[in-house]
C-alpha atoms as a PDB file:
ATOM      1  CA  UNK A   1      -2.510  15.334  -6.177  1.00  0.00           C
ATOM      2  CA  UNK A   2       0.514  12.970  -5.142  1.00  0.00           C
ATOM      3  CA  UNK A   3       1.089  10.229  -3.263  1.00  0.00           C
ATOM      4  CA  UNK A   4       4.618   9.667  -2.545  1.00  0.00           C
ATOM      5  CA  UNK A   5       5.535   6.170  -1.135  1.00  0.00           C
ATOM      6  CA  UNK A   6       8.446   5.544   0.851  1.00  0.00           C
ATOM      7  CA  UNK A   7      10.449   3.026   3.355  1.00  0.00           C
ATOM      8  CA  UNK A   8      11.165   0.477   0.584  1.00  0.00           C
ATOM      9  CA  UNK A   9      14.969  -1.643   0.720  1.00  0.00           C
ATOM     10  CA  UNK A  10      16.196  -4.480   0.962  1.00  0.00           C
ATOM     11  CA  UNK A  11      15.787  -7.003   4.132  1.00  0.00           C
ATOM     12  CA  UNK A  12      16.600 -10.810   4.911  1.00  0.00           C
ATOM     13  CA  UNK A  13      14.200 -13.536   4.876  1.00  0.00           C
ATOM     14  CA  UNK A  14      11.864 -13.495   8.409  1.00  0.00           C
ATOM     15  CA  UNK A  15      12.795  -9.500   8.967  1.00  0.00           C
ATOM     16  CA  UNK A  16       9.974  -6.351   8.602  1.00  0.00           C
ATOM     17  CA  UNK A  17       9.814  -2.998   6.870  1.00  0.00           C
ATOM     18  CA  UNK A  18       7.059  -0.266   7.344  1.00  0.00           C
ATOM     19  CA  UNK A  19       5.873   1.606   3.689  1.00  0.00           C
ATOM     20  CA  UNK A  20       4.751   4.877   3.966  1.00  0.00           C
ATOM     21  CA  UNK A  21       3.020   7.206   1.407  1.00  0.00           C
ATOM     22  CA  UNK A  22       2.214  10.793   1.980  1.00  0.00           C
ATOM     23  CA  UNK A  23      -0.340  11.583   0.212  1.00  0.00           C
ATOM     24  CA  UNK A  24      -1.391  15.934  -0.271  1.00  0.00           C
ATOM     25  CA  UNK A  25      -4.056  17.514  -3.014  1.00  0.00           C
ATOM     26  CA  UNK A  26      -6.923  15.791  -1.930  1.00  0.00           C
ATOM     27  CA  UNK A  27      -9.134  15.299   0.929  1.00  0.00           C
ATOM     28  CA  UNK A  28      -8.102  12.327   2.564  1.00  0.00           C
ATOM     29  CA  UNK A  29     -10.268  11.052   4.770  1.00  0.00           C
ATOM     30  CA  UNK A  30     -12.644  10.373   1.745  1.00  0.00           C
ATOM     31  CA  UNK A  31     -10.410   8.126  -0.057  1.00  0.00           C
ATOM     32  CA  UNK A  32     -10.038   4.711  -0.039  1.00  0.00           C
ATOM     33  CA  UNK A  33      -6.648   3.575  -0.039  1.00  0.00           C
ATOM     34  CA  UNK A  34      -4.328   0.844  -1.034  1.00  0.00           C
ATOM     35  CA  UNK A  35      -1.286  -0.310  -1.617  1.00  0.00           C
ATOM     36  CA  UNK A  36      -0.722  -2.284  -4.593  1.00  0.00           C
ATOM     37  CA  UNK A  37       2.801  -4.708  -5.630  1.00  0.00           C
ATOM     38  CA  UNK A  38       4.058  -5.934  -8.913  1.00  0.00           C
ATOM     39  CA  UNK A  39       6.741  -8.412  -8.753  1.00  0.00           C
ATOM     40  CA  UNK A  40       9.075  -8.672 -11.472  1.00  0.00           C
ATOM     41  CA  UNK A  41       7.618 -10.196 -14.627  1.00  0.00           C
ATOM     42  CA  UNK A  42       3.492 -10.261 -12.653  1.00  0.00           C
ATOM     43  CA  UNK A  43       1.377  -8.262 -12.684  1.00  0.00           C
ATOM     44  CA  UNK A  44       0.276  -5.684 -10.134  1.00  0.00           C
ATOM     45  CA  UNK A  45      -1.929  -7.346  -7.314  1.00  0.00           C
ATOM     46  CA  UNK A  46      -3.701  -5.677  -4.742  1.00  0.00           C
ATOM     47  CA  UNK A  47      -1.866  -6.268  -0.855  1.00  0.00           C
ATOM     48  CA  UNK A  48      -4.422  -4.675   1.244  1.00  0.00           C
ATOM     49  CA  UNK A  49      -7.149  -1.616   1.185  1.00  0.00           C
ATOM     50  CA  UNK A  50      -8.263   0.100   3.938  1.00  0.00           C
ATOM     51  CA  UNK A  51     -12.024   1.998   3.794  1.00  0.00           C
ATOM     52  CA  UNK A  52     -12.881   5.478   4.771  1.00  0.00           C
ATOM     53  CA  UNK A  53     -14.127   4.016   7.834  1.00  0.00           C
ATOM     54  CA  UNK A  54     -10.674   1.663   8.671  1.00  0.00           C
ATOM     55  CA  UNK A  55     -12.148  -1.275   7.445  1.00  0.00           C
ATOM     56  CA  UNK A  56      -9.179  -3.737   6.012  1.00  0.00           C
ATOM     57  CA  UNK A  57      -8.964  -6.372   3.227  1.00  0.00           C
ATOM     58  CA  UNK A  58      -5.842  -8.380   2.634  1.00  0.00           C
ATOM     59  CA  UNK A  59      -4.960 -10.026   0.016  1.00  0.00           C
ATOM     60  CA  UNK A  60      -4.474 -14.274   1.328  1.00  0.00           C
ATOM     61  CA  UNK A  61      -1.089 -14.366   0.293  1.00  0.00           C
ATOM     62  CA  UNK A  62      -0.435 -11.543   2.970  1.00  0.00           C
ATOM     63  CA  UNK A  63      -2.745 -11.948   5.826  1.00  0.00           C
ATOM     64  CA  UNK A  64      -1.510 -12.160   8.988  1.00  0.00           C
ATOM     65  CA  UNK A  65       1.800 -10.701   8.226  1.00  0.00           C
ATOM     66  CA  UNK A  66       1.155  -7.251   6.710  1.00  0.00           C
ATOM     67  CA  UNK A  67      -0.956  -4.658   8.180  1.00  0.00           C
ATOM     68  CA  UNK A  68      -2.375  -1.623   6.642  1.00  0.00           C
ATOM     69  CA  UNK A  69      -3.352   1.746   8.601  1.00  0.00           C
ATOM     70  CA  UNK A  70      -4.354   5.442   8.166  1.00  0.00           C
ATOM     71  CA  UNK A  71      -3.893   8.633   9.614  1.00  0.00           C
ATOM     72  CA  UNK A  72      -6.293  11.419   8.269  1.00  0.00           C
ATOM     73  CA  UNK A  73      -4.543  14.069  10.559  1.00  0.00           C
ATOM     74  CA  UNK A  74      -1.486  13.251   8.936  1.00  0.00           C
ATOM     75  CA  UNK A  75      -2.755  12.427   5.315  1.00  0.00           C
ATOM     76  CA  UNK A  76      -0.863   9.258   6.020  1.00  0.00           C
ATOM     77  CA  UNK A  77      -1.123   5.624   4.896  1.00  0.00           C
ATOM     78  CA  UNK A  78       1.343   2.882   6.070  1.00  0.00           C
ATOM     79  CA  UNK A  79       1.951  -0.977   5.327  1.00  0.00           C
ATOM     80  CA  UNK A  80       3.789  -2.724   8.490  1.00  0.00           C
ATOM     81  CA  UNK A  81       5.012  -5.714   6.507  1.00  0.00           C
ATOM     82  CA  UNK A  82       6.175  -8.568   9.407  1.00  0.00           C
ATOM     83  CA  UNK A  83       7.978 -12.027   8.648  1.00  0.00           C
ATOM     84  CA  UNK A  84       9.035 -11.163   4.752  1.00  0.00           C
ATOM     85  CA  UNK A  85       9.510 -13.951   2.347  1.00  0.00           C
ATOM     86  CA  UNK A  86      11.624 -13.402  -0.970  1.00  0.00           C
ATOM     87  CA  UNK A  87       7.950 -13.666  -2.630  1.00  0.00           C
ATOM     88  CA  UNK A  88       7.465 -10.369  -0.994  1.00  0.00           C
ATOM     89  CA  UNK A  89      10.064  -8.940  -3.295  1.00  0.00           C
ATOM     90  CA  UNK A  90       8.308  -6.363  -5.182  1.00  0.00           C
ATOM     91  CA  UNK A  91       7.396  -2.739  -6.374  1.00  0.00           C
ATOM     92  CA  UNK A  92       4.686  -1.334  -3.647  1.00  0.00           C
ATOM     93  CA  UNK A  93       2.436   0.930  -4.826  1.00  0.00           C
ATOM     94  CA  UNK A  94       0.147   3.529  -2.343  1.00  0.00           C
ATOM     95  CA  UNK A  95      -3.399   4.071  -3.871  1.00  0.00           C
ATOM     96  CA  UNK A  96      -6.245   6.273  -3.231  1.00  0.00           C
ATOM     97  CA  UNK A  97      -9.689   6.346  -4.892  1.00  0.00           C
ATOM     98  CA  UNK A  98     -13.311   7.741  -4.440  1.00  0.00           C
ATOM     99  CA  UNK A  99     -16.705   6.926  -5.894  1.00  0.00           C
ATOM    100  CA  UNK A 100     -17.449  10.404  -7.154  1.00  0.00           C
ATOM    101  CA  UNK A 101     -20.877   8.742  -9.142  1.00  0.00           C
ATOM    102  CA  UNK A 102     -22.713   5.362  -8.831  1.00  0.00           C
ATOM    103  CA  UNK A 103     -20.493   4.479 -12.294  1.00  0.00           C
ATOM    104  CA  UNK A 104     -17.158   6.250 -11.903  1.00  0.00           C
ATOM    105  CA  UNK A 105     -14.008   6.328 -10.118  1.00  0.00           C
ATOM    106  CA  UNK A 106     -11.307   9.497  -9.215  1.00  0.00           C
ATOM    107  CA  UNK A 107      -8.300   7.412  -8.454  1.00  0.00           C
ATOM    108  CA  UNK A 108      -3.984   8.306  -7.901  1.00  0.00           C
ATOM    109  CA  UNK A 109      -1.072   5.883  -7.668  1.00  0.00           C
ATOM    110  CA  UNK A 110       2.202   6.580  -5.990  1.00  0.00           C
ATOM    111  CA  UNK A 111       5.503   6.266  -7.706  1.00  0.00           C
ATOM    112  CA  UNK A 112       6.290   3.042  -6.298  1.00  0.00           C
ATOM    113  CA  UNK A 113       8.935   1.749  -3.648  1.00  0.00           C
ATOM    114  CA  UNK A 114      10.961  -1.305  -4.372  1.00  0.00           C
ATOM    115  CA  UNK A 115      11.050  -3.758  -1.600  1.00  0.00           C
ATOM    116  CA  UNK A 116      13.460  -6.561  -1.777  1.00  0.00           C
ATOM    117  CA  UNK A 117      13.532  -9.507   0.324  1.00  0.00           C
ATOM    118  CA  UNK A 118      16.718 -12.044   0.215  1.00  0.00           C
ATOM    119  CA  UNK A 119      17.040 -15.339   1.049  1.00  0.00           C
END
């Protein structure tokens, strides 16, 4: 399995970038999927999930600015990140998981792309 994340750099203050992770080695449309960020010296946070069934979560610090979507055809997830802040600055992760039993997980990560916001 891999999950290779891409369309990290850096951007000014107010501008957008759009993450995405290519994922292969697994069926995707049952996966759950994420992408995760770990700022320098923090640890990693959730930014948003999206279900099987396109449900989204956010986390607050990101609502209403970053969007996450799928596309199962594509084995493609993507994070439209609008109006960056330097607290943006961070590692982005891509994340994919499945229940395969009522008590465990099968779960990947991504390698991570840096996103860097200046002021």
């Amino acid at each position: 399995v891999q999950l290779q994340a891409s369309g990290g750099g850096l951007v000014q203050a107010g501008g957008s970038l759009r993450l995405s992770c290519a994922a292969s080695g697994l069926t995707f449309s049952i996966y759950g999927l994420a992408w995760f960020r770990q700022a320098p010296g923090k640890q990693r946070e959730l930014a948003a999930r999206i279900t099987t069934g396109s449900s989204t979560n956010y986390a607050d610090s990101v609502k209403g600015r970053f969007t996450i979507s799928r596309d199962n055809a594509k084995n493609m997830v993507y994070l439209q990140m609008n109006s960056l802040t330097p607290e943006d600055t961070a590692v982005y992760y891509c994340y994919a998981y499945v229940r395969t039993s009522w008590s465990s997980w099968s779960d990947y990560w991504g390698q991570g792309t840096q996103v860097t916001v200046s002021s």
